[in-house]
C-alpha atoms as a PDB file:
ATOM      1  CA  UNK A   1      -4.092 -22.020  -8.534  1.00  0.00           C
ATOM      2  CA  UNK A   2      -2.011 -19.311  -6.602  1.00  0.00           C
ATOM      3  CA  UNK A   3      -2.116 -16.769  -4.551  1.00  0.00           C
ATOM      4  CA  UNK A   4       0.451 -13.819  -3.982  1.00  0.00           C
ATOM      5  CA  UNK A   5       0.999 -10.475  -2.619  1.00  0.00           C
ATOM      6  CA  UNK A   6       3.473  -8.126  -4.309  1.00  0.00           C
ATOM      7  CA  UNK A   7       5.104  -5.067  -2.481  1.00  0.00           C
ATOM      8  CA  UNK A   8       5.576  -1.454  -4.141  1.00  0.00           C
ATOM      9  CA  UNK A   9       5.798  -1.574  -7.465  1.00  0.00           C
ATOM     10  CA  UNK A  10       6.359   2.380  -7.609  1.00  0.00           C
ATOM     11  CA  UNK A  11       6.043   2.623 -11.691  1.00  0.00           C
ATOM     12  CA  UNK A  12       9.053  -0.206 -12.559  1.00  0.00           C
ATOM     13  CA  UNK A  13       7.251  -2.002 -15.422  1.00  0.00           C
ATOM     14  CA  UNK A  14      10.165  -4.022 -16.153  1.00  0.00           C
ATOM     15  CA  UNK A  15      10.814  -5.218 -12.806  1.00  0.00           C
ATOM     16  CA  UNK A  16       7.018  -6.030 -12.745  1.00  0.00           C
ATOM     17  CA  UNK A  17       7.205  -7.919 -15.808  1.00  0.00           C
ATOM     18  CA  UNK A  18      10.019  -9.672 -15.111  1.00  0.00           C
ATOM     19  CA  UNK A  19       8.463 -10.858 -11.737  1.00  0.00           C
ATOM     20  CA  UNK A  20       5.680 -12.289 -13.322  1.00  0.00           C
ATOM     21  CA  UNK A  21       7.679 -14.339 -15.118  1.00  0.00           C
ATOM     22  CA  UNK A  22       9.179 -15.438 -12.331  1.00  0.00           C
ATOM     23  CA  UNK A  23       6.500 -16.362 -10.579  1.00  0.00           C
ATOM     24  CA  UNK A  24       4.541 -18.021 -13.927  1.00  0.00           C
ATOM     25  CA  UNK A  25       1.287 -16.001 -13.192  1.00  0.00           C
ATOM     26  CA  UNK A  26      -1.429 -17.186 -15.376  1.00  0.00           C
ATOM     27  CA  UNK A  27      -4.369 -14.563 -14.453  1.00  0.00           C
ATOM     28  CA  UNK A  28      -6.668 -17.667 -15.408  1.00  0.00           C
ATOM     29  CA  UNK A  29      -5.703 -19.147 -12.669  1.00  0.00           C
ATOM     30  CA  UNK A  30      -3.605 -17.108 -10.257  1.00  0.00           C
ATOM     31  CA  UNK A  31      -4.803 -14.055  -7.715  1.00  0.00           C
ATOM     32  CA  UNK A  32      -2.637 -11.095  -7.226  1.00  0.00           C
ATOM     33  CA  UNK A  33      -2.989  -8.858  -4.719  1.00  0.00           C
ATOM     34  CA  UNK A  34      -0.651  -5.167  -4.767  1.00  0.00           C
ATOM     35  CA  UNK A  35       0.356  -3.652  -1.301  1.00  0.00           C
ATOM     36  CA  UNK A  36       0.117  -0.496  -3.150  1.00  0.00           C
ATOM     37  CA  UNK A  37       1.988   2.403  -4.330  1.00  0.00           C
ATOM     38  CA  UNK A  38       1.714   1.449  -7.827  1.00  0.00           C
ATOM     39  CA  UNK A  39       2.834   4.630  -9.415  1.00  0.00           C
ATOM     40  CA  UNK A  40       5.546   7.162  -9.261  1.00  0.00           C
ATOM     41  CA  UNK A  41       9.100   7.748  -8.923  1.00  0.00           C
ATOM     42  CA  UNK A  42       9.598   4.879 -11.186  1.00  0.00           C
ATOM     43  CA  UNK A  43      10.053   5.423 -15.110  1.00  0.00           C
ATOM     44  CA  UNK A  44       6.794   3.752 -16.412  1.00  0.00           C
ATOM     45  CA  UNK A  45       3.669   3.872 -14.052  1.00  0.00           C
ATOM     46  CA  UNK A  46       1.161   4.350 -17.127  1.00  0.00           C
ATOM     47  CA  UNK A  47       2.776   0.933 -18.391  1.00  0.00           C
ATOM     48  CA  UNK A  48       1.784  -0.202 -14.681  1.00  0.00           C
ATOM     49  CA  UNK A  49      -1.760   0.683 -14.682  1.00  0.00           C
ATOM     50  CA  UNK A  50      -2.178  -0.441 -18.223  1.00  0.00           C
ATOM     51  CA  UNK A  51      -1.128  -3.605 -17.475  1.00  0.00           C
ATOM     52  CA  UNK A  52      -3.417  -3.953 -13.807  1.00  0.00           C
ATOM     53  CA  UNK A  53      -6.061  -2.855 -15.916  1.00  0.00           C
ATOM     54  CA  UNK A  54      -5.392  -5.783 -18.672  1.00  0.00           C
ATOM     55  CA  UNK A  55      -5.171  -8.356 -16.015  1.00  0.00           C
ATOM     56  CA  UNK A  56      -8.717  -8.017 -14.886  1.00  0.00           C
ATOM     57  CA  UNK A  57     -10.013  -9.577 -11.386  1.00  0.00           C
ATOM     58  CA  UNK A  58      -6.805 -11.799 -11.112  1.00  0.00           C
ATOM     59  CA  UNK A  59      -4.847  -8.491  -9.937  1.00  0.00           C
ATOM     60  CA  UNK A  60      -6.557  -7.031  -6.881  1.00  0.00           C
ATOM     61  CA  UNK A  61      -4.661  -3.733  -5.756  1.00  0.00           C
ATOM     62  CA  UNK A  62      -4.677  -1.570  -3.017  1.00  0.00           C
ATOM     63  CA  UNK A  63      -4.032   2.343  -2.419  1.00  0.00           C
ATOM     64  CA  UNK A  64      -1.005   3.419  -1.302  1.00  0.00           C
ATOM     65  CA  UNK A  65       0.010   7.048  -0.619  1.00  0.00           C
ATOM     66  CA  UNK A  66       1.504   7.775  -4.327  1.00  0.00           C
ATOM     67  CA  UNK A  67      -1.498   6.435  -5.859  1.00  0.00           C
ATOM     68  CA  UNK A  68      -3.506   9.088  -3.737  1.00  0.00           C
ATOM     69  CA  UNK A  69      -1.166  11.574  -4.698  1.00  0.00           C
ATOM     70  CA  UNK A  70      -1.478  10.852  -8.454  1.00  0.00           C
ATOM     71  CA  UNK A  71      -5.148  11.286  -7.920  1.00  0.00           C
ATOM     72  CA  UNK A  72      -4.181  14.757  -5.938  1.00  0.00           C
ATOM     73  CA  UNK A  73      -2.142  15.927  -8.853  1.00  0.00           C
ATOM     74  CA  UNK A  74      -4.484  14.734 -11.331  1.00  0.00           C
ATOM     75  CA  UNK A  75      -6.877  17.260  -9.693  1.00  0.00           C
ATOM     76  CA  UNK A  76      -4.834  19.857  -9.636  1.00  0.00           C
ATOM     77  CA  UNK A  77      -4.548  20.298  -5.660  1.00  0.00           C
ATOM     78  CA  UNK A  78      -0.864  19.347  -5.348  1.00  0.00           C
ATOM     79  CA  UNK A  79       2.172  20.278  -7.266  1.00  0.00           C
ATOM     80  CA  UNK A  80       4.400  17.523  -8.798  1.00  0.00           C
ATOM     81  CA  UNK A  81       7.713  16.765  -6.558  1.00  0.00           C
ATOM     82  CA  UNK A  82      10.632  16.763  -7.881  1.00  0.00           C
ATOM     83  CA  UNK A  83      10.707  13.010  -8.025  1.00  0.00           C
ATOM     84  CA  UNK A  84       7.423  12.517  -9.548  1.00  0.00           C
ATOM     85  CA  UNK A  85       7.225  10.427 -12.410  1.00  0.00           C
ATOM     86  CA  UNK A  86       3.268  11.025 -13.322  1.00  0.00           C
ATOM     87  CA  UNK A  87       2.898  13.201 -16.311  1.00  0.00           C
ATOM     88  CA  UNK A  88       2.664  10.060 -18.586  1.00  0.00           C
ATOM     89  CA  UNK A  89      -0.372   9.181 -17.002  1.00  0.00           C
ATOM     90  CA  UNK A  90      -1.682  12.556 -16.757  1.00  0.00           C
ATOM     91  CA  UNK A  91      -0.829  13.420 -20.547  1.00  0.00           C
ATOM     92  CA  UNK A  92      -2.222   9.675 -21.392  1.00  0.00           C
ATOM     93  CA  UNK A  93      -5.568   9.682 -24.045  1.00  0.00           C
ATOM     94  CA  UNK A  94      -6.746   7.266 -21.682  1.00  0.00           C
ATOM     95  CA  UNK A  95      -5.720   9.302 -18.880  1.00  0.00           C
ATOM     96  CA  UNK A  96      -9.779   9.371 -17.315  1.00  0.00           C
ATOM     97  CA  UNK A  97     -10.379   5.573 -17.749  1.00  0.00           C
ATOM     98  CA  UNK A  98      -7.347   4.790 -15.762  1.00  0.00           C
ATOM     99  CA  UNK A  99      -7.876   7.444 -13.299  1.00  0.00           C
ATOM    100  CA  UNK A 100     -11.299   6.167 -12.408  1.00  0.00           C
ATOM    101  CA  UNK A 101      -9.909   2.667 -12.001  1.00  0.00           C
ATOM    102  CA  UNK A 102      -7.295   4.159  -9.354  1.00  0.00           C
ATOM    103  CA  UNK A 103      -9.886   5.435  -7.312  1.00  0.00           C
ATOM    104  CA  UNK A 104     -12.603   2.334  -7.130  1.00  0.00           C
ATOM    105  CA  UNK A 105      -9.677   0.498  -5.351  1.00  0.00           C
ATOM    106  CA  UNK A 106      -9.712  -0.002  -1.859  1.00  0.00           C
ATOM    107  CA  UNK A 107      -6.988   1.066   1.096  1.00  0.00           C
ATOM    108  CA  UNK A 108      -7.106  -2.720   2.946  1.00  0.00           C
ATOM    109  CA  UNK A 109      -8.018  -5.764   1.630  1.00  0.00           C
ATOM    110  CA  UNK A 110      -8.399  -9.301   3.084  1.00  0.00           C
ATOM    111  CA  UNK A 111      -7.879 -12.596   1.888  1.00  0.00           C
ATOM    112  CA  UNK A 112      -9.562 -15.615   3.506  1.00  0.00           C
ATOM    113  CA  UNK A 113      -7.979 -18.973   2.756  1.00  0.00           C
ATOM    114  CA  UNK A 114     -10.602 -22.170   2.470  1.00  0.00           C
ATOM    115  CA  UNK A 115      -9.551 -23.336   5.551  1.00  0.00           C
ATOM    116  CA  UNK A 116     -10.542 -20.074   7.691  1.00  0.00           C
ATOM    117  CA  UNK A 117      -7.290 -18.269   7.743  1.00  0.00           C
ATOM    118  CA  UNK A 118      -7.226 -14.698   7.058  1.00  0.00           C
ATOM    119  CA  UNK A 119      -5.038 -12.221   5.668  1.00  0.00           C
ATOM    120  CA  UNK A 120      -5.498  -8.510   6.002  1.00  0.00           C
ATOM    121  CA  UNK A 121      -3.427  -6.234   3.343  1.00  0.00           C
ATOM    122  CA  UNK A 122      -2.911  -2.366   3.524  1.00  0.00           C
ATOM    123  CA  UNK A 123      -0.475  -0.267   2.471  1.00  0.00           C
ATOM    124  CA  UNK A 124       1.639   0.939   5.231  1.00  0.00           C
ATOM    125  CA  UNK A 125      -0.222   0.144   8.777  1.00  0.00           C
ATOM    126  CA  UNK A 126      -3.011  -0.583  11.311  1.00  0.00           C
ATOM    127  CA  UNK A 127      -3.462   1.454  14.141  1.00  0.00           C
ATOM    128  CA  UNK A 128      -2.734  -0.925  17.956  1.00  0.00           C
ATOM    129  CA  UNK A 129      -6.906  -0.166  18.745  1.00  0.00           C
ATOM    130  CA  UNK A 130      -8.219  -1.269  15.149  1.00  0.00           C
ATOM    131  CA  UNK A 131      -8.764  -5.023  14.691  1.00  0.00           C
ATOM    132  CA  UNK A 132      -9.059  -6.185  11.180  1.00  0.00           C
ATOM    133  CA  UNK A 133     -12.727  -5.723  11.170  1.00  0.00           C
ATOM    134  CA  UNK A 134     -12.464  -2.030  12.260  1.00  0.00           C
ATOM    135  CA  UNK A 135      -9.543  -1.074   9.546  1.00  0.00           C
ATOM    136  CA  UNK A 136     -11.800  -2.776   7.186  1.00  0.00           C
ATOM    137  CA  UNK A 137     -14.724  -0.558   7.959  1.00  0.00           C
ATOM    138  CA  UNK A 138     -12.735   2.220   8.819  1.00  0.00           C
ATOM    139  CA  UNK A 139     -10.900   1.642   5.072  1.00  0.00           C
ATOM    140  CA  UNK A 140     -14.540   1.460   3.718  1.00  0.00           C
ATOM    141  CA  UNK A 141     -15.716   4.881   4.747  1.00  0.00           C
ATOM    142  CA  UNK A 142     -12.633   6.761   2.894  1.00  0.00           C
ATOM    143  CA  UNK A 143     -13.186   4.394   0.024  1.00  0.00           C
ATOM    144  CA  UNK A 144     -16.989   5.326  -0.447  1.00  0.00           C
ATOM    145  CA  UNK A 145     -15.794   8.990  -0.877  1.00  0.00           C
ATOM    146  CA  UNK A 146     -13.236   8.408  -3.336  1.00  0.00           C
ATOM    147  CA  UNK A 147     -15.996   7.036  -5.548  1.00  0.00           C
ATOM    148  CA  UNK A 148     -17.953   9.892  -5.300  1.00  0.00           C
ATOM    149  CA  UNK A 149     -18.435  13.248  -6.210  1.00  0.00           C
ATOM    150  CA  UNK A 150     -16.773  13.940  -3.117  1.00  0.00           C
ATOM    151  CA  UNK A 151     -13.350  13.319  -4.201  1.00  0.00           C
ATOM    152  CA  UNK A 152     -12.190  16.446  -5.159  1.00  0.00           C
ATOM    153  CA  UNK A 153     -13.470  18.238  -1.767  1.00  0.00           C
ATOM    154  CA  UNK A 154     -11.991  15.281   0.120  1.00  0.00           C
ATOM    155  CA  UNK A 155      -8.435  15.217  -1.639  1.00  0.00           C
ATOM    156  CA  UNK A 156      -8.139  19.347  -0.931  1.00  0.00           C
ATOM    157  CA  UNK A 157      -8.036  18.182   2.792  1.00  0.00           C
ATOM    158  CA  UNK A 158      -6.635  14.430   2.895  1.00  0.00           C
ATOM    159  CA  UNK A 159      -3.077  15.881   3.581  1.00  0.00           C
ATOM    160  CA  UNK A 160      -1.927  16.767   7.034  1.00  0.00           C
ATOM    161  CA  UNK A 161       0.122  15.185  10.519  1.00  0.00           C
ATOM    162  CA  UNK A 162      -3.376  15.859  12.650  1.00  0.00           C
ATOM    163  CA  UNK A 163      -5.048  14.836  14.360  1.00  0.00           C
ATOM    164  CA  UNK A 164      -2.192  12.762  14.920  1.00  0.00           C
ATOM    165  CA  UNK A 165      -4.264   9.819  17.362  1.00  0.00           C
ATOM    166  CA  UNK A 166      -7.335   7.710  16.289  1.00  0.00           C
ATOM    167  CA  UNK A 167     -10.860   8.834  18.318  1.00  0.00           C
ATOM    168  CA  UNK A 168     -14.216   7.132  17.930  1.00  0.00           C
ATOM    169  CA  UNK A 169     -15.656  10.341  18.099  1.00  0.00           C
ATOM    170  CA  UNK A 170     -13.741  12.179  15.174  1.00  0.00           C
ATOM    171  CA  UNK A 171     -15.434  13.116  12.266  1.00  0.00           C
ATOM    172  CA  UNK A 172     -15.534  14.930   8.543  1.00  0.00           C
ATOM    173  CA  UNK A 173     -12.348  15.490   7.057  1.00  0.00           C
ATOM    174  CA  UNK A 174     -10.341  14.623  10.361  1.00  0.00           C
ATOM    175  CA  UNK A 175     -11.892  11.688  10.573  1.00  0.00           C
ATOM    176  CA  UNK A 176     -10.995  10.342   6.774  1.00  0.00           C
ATOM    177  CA  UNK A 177      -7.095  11.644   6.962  1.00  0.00           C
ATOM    178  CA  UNK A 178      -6.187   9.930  10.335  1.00  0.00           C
ATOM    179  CA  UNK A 179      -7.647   6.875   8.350  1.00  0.00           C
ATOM    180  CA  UNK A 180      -5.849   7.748   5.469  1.00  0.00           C
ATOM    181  CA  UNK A 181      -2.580   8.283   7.431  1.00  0.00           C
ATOM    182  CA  UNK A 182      -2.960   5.086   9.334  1.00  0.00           C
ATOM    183  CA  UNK A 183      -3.342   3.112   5.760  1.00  0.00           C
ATOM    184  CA  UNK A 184      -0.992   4.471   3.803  1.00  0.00           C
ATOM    185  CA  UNK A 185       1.549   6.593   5.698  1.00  0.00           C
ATOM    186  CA  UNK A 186       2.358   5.139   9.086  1.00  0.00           C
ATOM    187  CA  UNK A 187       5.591   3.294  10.068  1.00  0.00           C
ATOM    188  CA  UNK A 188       6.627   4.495  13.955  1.00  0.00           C
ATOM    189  CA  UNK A 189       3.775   5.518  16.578  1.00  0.00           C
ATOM    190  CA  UNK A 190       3.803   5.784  20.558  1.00  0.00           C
ATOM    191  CA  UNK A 191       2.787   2.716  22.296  1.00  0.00           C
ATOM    192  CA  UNK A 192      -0.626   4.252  22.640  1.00  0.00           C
ATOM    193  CA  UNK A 193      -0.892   4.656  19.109  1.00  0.00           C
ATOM    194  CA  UNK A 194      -0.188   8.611  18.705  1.00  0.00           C
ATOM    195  CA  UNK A 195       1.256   8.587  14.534  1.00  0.00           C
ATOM    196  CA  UNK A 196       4.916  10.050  13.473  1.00  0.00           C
ATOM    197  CA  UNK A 197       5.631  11.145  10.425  1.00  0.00           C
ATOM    198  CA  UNK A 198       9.106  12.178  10.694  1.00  0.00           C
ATOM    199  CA  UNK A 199      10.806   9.382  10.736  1.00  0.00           C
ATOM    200  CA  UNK A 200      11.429   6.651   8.428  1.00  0.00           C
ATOM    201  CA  UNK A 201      14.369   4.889   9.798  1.00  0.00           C
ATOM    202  CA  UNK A 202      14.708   1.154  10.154  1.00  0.00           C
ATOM    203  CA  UNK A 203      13.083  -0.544  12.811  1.00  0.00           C
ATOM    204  CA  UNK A 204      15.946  -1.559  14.380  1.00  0.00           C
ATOM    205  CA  UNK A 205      16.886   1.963  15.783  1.00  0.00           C
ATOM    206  CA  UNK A 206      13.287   3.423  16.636  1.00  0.00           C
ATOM    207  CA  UNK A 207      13.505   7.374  17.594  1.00  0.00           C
ATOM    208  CA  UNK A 208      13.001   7.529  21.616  1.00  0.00           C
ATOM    209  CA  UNK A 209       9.165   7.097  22.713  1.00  0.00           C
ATOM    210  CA  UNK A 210       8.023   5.083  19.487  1.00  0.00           C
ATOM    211  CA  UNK A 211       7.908   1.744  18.269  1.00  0.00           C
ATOM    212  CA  UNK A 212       7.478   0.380  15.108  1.00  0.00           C
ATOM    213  CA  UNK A 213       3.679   0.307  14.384  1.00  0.00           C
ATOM    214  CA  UNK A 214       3.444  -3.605  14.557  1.00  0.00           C
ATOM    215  CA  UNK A 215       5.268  -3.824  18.193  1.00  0.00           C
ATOM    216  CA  UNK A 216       2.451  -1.693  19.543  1.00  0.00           C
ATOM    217  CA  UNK A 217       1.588  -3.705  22.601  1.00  0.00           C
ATOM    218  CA  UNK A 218      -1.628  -4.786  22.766  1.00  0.00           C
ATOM    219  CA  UNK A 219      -2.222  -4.176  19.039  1.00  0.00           C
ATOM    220  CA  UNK A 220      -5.704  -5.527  18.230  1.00  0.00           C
ATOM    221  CA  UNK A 221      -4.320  -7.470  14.578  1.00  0.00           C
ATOM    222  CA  UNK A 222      -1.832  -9.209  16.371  1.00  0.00           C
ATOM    223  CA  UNK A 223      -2.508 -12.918  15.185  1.00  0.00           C
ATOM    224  CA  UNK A 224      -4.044 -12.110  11.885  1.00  0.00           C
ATOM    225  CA  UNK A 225      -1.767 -11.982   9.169  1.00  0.00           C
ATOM    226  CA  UNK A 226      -0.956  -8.504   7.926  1.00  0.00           C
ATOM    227  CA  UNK A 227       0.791  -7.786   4.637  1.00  0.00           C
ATOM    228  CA  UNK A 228       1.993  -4.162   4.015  1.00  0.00           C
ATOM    229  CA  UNK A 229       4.483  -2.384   2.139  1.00  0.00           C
ATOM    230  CA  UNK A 230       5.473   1.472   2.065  1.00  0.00           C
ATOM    231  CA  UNK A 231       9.058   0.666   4.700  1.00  0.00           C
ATOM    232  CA  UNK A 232      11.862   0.270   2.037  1.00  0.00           C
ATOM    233  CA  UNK A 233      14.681   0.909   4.879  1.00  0.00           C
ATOM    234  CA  UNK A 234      12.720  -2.228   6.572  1.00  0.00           C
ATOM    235  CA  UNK A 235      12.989  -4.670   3.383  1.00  0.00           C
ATOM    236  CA  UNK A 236      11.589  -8.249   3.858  1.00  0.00           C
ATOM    237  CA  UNK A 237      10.024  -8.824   7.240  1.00  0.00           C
ATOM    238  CA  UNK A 238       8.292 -12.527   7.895  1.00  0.00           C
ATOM    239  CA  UNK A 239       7.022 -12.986  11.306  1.00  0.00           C
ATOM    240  CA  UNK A 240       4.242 -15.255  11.860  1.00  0.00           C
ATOM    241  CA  UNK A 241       1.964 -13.004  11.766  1.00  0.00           C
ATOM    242  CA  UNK A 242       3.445 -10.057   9.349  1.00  0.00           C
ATOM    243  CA  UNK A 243       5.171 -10.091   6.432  1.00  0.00           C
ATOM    244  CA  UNK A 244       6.647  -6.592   5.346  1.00  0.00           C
ATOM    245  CA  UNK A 245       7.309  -6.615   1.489  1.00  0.00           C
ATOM    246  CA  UNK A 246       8.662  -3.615   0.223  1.00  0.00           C
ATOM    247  CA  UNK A 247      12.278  -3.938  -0.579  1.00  0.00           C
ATOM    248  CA  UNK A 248      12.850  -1.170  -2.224  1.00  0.00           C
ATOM    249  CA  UNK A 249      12.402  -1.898  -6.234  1.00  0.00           C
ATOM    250  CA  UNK A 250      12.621   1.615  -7.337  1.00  0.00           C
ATOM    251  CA  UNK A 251      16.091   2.630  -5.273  1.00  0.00           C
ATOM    252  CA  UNK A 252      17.873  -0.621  -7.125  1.00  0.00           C
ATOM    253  CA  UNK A 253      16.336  -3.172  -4.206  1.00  0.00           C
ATOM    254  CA  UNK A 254      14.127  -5.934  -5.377  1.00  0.00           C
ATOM    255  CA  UNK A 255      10.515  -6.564  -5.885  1.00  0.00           C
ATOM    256  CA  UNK A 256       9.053  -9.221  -4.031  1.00  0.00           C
ATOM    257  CA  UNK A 257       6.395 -11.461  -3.586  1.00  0.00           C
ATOM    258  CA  UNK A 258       5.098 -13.996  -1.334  1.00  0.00           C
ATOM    259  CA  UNK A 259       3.283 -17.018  -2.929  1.00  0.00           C
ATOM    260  CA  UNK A 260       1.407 -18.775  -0.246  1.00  0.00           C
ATOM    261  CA  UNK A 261       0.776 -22.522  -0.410  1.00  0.00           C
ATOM    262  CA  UNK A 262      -2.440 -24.801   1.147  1.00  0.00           C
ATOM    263  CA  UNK A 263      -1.662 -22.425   4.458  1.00  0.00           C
ATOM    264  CA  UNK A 264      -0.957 -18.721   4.913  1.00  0.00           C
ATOM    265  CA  UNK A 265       2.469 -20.151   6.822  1.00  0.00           C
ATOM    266  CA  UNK A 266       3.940 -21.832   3.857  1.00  0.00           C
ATOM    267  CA  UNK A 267       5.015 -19.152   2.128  1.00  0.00           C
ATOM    268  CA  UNK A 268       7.843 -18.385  -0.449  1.00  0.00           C
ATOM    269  CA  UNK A 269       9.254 -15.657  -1.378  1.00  0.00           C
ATOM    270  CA  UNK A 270       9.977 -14.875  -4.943  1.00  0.00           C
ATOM    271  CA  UNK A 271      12.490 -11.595  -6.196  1.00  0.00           C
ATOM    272  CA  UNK A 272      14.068  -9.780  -8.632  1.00  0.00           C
ATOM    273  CA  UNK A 273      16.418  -7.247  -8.601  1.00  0.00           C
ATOM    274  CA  UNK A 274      16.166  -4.090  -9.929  1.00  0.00           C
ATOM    275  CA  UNK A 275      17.656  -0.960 -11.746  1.00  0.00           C
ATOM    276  CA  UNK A 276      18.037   2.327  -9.413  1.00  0.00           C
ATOM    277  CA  UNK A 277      15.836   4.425 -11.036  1.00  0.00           C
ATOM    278  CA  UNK A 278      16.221   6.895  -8.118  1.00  0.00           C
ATOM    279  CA  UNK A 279      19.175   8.248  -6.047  1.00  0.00           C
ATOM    280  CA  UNK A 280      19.403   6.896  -2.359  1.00  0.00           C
ATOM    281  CA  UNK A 281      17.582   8.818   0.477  1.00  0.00           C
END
């Protein structure tokens, strides 16, 4: 019995496929857990949900932003981009069964090993105040909307740089996006936690005044595990506490995963490469 996380799979089928093979997943026996963005700009996301779907409770995904935005488009409240790759799914017979699947999946996850370790999993990052415990509650609150008849009032106002810093006191639909920004957009804030969401660069060359969300000081997750994906320009990262695992799959990168052994510190990383299905940035 394993365990693994997988970074963006962003609609590559093939790659996905290929991967498992890799890996030898038997979803008998194995748990998979997807750092989201399982759709879009890649050539086959309906394959990708089909086969998440197939694979029952042995694949355990997360929202990322493009899986939100497939849910946006799907209600009509955002136009397609002009690298969107989702009108398979939304011309699909089975479009509304998979659709409702998306959105009865959560934006963090965590993974406790038997011997007490824990693993928390989002998408993109955790604010410096929020301890795991918080961005799983916080995550909790957006995800109890999603499954409601709420979602279509909540997706018309999800999108938006503001507020752009996490307060107790916020509420309604300010509230939800600063979550939902945290989750599935962040990469760079101040070291006080105020968001950016201009810049994507590496983390190696931060823009003046912000760090890289994980060298926050005083960031409440620091010594739990976090797995994330969502920084393709920041590829593989394995700290002791982080591992960063998109690598970029759908620009001709990889896609990765991390099979963890009887500890979450023995860990192995598993690739293959893929086709560019998109130009560079």
């Amino acid at each position: 019995m394993s365990m693994y996380c997988i970074g963006d799979i962003q609609g590559c089928d093939e790659a996905l496929g290929r991967l498992l093979d890799v890996i030898d997943f038997s979803p008998s026996r194995d748990t998979l857990y997807l750092l989201g963005d399982l759709v879009n700009r890649g050539p086959t996301s309906l394959e990708v949900l089909r086969r998440c779907i197939a694979l029952g409770d042995a694949v355990r995904p997360l929202l990322g932003n493009h899986d939100l935005h497939l849910l946006t488009a799907a209600h009509g409240l955002r136009p397609a981009g002009k690298r969107d790759t989702l009108q398979a799914i939304l011309q699909a017979p089975d479009r509304a069964a998979l659709l409702d699947w998306l959105r009865r999946q959560p934006l963090a996850r965590e993974h406790t090993t038997a011997r007490g370790e824990r693993l928390l999993m989002v998408h993109a990052g955790v604010l410096p105040t929020w301890d795991a415990d918080t961005t799983l509650a916080l995550a909790a609150q957006v995800e109890a909307v999603l499954r409601s008849d709420a979602l279509p009032a909540f997706l018309a106002t999800m999108y938006g740089n503001t507020p752009a810093a996490w307060s107790d006191d916020l509420a309604g639909a300010d509230r939800l996006r600063v979550i939902v920004n945290a989750l599935t957009r962040l990469r760079f804030c101040t070291p006080e936690g105020r968001m950016d969401f201009d810049s994507s660069e590496s983390a190696d060359t931060p823009p003046a005044g912000l760090v890289p969300w994980f060298d926050a000081p005083a960031r409440q997750t620091a010594g739990t595990l976090v797995a994330f994906g969502h920084w393709s320009t920041l590829g593989h990262l394995d700290r002791p506490d982080l591992i960063g695992l998109d690598t970029g799959c759908v620009w001709g990168g990889c896609l990765s995963a991390v099979r963890f052994g009887d500890t979450l510190a023995q860990r192995e990383l598993l690739q293959v490469h893929c086709r560019q299905e998109q130009p560079l940035k």
